[in-house]
Each structure stands twice: as C-alpha cells, then as structure tokens.
C-alpha atoms as a PDB file:
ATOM      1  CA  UNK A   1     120.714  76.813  17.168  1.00  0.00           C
ATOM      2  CA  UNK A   2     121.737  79.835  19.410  1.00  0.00           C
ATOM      3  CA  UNK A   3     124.681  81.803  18.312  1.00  0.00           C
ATOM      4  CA  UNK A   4     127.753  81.764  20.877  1.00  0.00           C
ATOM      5  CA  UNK A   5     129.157  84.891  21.669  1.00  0.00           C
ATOM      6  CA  UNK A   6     133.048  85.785  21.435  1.00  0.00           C
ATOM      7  CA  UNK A   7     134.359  83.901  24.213  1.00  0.00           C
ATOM      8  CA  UNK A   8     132.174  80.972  23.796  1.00  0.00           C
ATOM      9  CA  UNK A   9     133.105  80.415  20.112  1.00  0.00           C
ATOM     10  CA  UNK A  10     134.567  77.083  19.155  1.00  0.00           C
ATOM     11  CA  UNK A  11     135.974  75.454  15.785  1.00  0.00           C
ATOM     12  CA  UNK A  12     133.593  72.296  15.901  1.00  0.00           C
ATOM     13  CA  UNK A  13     135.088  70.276  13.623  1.00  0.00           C
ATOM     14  CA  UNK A  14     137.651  69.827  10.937  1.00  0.00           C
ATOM     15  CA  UNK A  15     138.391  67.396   7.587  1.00  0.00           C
ATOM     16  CA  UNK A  16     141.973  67.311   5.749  1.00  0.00           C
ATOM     17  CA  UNK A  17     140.929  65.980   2.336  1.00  0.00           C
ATOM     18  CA  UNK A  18     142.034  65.443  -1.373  1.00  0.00           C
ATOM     19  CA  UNK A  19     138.720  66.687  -3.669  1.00  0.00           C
ATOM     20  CA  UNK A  20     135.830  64.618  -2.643  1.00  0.00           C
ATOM     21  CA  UNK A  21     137.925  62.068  -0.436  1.00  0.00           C
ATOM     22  CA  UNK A  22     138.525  62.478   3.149  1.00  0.00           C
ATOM     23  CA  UNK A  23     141.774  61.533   4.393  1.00  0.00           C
ATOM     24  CA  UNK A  24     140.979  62.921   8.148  1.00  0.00           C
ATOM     25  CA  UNK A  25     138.828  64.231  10.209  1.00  0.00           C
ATOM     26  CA  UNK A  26     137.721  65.001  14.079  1.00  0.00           C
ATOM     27  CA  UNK A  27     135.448  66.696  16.204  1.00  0.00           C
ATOM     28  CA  UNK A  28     136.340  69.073  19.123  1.00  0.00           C
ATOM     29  CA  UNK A  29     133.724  67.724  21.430  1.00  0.00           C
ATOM     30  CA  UNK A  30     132.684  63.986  21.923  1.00  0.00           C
ATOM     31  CA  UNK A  31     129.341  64.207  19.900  1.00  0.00           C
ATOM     32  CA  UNK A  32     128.941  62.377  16.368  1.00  0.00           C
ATOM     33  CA  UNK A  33     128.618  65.162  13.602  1.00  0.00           C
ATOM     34  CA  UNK A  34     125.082  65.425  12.719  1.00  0.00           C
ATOM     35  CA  UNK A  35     123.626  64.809   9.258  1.00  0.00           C
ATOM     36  CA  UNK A  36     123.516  68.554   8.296  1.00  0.00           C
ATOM     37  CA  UNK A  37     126.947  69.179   8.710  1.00  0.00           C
ATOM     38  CA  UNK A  38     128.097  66.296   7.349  1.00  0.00           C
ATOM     39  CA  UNK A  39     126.003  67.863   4.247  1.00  0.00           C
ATOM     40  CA  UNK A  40     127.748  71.032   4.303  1.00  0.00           C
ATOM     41  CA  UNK A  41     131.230  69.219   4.964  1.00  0.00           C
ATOM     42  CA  UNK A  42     130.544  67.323   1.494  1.00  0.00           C
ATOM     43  CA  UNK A  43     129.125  70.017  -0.329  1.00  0.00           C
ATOM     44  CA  UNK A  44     131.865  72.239   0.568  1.00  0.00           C
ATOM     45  CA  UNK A  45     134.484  69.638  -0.430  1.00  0.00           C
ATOM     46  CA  UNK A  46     133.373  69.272  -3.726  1.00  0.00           C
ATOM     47  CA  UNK A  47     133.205  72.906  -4.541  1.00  0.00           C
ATOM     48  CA  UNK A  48     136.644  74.127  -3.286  1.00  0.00           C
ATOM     49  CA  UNK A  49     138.825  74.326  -6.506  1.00  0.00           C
ATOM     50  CA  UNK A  50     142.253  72.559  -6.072  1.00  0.00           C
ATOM     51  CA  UNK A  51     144.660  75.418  -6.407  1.00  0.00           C
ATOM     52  CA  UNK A  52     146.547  77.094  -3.180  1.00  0.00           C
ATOM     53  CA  UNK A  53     144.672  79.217  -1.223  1.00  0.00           C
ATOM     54  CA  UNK A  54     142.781  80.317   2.225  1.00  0.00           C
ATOM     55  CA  UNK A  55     139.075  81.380   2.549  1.00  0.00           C
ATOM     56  CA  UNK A  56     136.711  81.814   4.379  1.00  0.00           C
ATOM     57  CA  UNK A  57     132.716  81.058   3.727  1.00  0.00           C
ATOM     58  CA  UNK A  58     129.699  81.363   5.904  1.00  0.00           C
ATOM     59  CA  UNK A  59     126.547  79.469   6.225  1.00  0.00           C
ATOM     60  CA  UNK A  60     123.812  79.906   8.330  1.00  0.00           C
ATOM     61  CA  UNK A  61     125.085  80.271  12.024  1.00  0.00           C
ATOM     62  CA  UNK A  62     128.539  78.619  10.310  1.00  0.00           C
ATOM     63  CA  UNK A  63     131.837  79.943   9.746  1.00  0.00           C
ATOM     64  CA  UNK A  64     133.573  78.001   7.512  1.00  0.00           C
ATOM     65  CA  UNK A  65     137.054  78.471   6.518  1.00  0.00           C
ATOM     66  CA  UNK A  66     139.396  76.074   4.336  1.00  0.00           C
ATOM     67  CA  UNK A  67     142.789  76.013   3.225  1.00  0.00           C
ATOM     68  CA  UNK A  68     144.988  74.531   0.334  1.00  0.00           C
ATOM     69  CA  UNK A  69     147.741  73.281   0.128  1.00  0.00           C
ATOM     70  CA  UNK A  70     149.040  70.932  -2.801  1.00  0.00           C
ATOM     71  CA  UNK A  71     145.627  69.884  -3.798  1.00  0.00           C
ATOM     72  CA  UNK A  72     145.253  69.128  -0.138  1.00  0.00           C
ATOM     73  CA  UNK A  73     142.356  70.533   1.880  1.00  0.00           C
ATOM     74  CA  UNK A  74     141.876  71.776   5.440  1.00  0.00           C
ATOM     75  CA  UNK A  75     138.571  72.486   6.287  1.00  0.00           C
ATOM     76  CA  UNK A  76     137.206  73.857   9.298  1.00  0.00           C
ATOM     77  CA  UNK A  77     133.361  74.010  10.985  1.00  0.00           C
ATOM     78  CA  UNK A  78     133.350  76.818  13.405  1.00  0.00           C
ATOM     79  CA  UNK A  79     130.586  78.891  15.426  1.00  0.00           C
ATOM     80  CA  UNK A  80     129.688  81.920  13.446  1.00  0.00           C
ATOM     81  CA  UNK A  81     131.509  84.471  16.091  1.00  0.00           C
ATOM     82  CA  UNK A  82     134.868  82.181  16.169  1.00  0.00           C
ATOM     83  CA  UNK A  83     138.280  84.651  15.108  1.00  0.00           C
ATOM     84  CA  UNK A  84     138.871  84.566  11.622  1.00  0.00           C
ATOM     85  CA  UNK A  85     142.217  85.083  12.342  1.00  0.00           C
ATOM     86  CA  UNK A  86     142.647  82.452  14.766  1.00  0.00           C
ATOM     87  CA  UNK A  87     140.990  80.237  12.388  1.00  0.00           C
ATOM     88  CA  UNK A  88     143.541  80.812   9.883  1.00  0.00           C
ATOM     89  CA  UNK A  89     146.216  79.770  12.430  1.00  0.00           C
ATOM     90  CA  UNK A  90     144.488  76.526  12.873  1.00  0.00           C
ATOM     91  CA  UNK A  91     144.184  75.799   9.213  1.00  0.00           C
ATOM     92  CA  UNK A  92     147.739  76.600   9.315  1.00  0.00           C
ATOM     93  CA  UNK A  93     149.174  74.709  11.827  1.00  0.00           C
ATOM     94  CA  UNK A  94     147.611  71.859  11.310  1.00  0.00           C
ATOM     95  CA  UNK A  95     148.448  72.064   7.477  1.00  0.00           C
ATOM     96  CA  UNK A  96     152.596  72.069   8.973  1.00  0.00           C
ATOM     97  CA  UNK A  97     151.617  68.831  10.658  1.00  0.00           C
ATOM     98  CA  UNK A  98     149.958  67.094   7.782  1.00  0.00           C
ATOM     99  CA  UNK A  99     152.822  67.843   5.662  1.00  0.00           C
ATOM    100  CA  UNK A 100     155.636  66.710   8.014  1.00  0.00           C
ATOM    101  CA  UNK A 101     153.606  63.708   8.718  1.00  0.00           C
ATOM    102  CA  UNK A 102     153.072  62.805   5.004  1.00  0.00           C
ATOM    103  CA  UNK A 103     155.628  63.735   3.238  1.00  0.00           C
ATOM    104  CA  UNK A 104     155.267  61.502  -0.280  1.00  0.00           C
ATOM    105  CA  UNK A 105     151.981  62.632  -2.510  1.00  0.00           C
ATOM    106  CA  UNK A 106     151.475  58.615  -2.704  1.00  0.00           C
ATOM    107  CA  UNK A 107     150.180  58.901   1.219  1.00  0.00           C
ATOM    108  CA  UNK A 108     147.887  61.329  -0.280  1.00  0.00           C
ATOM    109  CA  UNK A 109     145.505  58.846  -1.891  1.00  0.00           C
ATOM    110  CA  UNK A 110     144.247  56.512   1.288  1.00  0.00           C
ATOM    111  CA  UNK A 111     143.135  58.017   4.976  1.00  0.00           C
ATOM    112  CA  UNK A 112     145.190  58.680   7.694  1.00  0.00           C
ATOM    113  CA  UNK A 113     142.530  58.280  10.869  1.00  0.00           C
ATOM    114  CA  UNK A 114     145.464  58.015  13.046  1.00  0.00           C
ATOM    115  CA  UNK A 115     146.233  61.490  12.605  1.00  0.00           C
ATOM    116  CA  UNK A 116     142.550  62.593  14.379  1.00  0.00           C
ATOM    117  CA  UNK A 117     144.567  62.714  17.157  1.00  0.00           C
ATOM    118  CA  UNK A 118     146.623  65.758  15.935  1.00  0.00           C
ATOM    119  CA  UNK A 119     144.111  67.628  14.878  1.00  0.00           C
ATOM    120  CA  UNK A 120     142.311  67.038  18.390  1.00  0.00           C
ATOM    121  CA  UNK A 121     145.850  68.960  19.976  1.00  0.00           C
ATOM    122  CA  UNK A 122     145.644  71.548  17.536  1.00  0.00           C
ATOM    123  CA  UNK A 123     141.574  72.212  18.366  1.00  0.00           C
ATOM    124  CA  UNK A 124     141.457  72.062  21.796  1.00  0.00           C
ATOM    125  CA  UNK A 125     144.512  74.650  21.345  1.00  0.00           C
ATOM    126  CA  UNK A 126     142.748  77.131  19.433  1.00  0.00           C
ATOM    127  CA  UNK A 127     140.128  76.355  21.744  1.00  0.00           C
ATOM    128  CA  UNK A 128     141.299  76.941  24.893  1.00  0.00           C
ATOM    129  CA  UNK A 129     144.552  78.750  24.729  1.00  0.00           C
ATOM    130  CA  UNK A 130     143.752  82.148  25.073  1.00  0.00           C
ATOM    131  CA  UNK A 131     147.231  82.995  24.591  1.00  0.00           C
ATOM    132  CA  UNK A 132     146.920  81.641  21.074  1.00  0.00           C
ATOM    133  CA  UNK A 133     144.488  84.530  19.211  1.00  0.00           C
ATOM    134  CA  UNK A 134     145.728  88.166  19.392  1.00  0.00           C
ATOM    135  CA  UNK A 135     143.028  89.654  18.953  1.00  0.00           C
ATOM    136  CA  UNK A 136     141.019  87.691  21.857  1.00  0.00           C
ATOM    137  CA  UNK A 137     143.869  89.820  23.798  1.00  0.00           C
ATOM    138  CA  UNK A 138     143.693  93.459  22.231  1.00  0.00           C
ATOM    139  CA  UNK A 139     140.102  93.561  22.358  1.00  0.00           C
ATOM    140  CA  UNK A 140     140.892  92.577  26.544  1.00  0.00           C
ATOM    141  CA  UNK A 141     143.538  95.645  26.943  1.00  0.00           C
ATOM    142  CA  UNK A 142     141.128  97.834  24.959  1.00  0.00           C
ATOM    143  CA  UNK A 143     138.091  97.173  27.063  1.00  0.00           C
ATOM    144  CA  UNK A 144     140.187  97.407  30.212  1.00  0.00           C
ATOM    145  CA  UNK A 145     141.317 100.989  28.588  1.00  0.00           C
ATOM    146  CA  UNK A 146     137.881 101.626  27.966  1.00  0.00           C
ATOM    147  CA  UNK A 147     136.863 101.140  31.694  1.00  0.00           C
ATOM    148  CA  UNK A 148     139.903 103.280  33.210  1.00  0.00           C
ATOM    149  CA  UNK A 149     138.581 106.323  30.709  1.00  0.00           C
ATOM    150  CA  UNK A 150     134.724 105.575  31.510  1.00  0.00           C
ATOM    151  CA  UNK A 151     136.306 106.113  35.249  1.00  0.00           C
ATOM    152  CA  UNK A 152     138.121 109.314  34.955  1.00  0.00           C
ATOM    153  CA  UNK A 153     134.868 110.944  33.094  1.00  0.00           C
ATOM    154  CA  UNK A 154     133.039 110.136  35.843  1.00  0.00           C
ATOM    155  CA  UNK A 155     135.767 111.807  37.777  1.00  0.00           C
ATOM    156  CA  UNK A 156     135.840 115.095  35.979  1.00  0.00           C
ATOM    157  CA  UNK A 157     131.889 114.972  35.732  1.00  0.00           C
ATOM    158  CA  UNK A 158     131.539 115.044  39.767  1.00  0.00           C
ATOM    159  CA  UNK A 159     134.577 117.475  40.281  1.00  0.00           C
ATOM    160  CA  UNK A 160     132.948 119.654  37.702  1.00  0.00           C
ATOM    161  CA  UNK A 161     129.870 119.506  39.757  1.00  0.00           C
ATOM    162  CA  UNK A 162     131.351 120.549  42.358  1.00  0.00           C
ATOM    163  CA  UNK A 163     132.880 123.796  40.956  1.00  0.00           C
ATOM    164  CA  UNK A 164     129.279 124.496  39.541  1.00  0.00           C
ATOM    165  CA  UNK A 165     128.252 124.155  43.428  1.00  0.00           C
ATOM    166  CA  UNK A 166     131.523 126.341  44.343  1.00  0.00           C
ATOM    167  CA  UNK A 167     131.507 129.163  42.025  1.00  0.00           C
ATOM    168  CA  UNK A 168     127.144 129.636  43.238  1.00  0.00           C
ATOM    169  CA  UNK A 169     128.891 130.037  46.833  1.00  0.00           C
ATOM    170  CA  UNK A 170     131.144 132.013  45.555  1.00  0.00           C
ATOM    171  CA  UNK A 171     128.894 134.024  43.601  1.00  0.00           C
ATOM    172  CA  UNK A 172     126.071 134.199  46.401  1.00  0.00           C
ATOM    173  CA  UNK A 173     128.931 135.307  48.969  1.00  0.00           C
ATOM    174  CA  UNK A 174     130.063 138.017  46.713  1.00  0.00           C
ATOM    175  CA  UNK A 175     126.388 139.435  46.405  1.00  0.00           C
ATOM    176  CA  UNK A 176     126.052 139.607  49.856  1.00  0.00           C
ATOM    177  CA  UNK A 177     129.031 140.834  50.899  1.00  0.00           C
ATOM    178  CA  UNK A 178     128.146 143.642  48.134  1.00  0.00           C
ATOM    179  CA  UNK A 179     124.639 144.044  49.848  1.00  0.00           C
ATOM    180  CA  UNK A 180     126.472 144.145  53.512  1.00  0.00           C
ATOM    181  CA  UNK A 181     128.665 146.748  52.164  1.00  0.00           C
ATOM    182  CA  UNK A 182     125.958 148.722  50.967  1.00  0.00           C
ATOM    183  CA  UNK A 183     123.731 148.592  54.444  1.00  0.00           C
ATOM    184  CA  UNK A 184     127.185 149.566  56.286  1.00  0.00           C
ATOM    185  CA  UNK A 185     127.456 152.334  53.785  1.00  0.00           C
ATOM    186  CA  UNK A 186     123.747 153.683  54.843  1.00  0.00           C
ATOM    187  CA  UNK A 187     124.066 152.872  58.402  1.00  0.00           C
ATOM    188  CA  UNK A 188     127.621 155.163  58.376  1.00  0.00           C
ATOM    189  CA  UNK A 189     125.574 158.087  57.308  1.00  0.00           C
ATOM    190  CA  UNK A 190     123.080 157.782  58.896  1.00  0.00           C
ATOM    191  CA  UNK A 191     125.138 157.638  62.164  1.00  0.00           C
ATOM    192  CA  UNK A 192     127.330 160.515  60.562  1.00  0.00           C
ATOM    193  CA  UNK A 193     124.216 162.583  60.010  1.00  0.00           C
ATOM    194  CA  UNK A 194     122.626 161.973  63.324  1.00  0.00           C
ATOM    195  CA  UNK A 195     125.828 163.669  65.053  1.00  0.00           C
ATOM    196  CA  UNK A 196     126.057 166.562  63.046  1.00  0.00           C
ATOM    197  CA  UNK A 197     122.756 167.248  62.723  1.00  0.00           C
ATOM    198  CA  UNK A 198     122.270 168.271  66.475  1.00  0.00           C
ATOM    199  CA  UNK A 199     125.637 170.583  65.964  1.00  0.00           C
ATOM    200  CA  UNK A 200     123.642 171.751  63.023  1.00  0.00           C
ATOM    201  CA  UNK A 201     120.808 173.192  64.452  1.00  0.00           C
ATOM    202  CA  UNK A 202     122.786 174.974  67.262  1.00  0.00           C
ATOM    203  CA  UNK A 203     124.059 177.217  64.807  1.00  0.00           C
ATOM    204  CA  UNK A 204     120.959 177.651  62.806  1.00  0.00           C
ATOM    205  CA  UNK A 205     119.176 178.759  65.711  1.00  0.00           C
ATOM    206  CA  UNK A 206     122.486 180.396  67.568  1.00  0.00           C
ATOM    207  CA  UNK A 207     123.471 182.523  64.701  1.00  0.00           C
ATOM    208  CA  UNK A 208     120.428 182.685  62.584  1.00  0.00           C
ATOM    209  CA  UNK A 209     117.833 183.725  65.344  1.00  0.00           C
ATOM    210  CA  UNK A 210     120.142 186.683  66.552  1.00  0.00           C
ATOM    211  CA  UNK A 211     120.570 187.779  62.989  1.00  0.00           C
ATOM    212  CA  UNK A 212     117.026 188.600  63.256  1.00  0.00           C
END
C-alpha cells in the first residue's frame, strides 16, 4: 500500500461503538472494508478503555484516532499523512451528532445503521472541504511566503551581480584614467622640454662660447 501524501490523505472509515459492539459504521469511498482492517477495527475496539478521552494510535501506513465519550466510541481509519488535527474535528463533530441523535443511554445498547448516513456528511466534509483544516491553510500562506522570499533572493543575488560587474568597470576605468593621466603627465614634459631645450642651447653656446 503506497502512502498518500498531504493533500491526498483521506479518513477511510469510521465505527461509533459501545466496547466490543458496533452501533455504526461507514466507509468514505464505495469499497467493502477489507479483512485487515476490519482486524484492526476489532482489535482496537476491544483495547480502548471506557473512560473520556481522545487519542491517537498508528499502525502500519494507519492513523488511527478514537474518541470517548460516555463509554461511547468514535473511531476513525485514516491514511497515515491525514491532519491530526482535522481528525480530531471529525471525531468531534460527529460525536455532537451521535449525542443529539441519541439522547437516552437505553439507545446505546442496539445499532443505529441509519445514522451511516451522517457520518458519510461529516467524512466527505473533512474530506473535501479544504476550508475545514487550518492547518491545510497555514501551511498554503506559508509556502506562498516561502516562494515570494525565494523570489526576492534571487533578486538581490542578480542585482548584486551586477554591482560586482559595476564596481570592476569602475575600478578598471579608474586605473586607466590613472595610467592616461600619467602618459599626459610625460607627454607635457616632454613637449615642455623640447621647447626650452632649443632656447637652452642658444645661451650655452651664446654666452658660454664668448666667455672663452
């Protein structure tokens, strides 16, 4: 059996009973229950103590979680992944229903198949609402969070890259402007040597020569 991921979780089934005697049951989809989990529905059943209380076990690939109420029990099947929180809620509502249904502890004692039907409304609720777990919703907004600040890093990462490229052009231009400045330097020299140096000699050989 492959285990369903978040989304695809489902409660698969779920018994209201009094110790070892069902009083009600259903299944979410149209299959029969298969022998195994009819096992686990039994053996379950007989070891939940009869005092008020909410659980929740696991077996296998199951998630089981049970509530009680009044020596009554609420039992639910569900995929391994299924919200424990939204499976309380089910255990919960459907407990409200039993108990406004049945209201004398004499109904207690035979079964009550006519109320599969509730607990069918309450499943495919759970089921299908997405409105109905909370969490199912934060873990939506924080994802979508998640995506906008995955986006701006990305942002920042490529604008930073570009500075990087910016301040080497920046850099590079200052070096050569540095390097220009220097040649212009030399060449001004240079050209301020080559006119005096003609001026220079002149007077060397003017003033020198007739010295002698």
């Amino acid at each position: 059996m492959t285990t369903p991921g978040f989304e695809d979780s489902k409660i698969l089934h779920c018994v209201i009973a009094k110790g070892n005697q069902i009083l009600s049951e259903a299944t979410y989809s149209s299959n029969k229950l298969g022998k195994d989990l009819r096992f686990v529905i039994e053996s379950m059943i007989n070891r939940i103590p009869p005092l008020d209380t909410f659980n929740i076990s696991m077996f296998e690939s199951l998630l089981i979680p049970f509530l009680v109420k009044d020596e009554i029990t609420i039992l639910l099947l569900c995929d391994i992944n299924f919200s424990k929180y939204c499976s309380k809620k089910c255990c919960e509502r459907i407990r409200d229903r039993w108990f406004t249904c049945y209201k004398s502890k004499e109904s207690y004692s035979i079964p009550h198949k006519e109320f599969k039907n509730s607990i069918k409304e309450v499943l495919n609720y759970y089921n299908n609402n997405p409105q109905s777990d909370q969490i199912k919703k934060c873990k939506k907004r924080i994802e979508a969070i998640q995506n906008v600040m995955i986006s701006n890093i990305d942002k920042c990462i490529v604008r930073a890259d570009e500075l990087d490229l910016l301040v080497d052009k920046t850099e590079t231009l200052s070096n050569e402007s540095i390097d220009f400045k220097n040649k212009t330097r030399k060449l001004d020299n240079a050209t301020t040597w080559g006119f005096f140096a003609p001026v220079v000699d002149f007077f060397y050989e003017t003033f020198y020569t007739d010295e002698k």
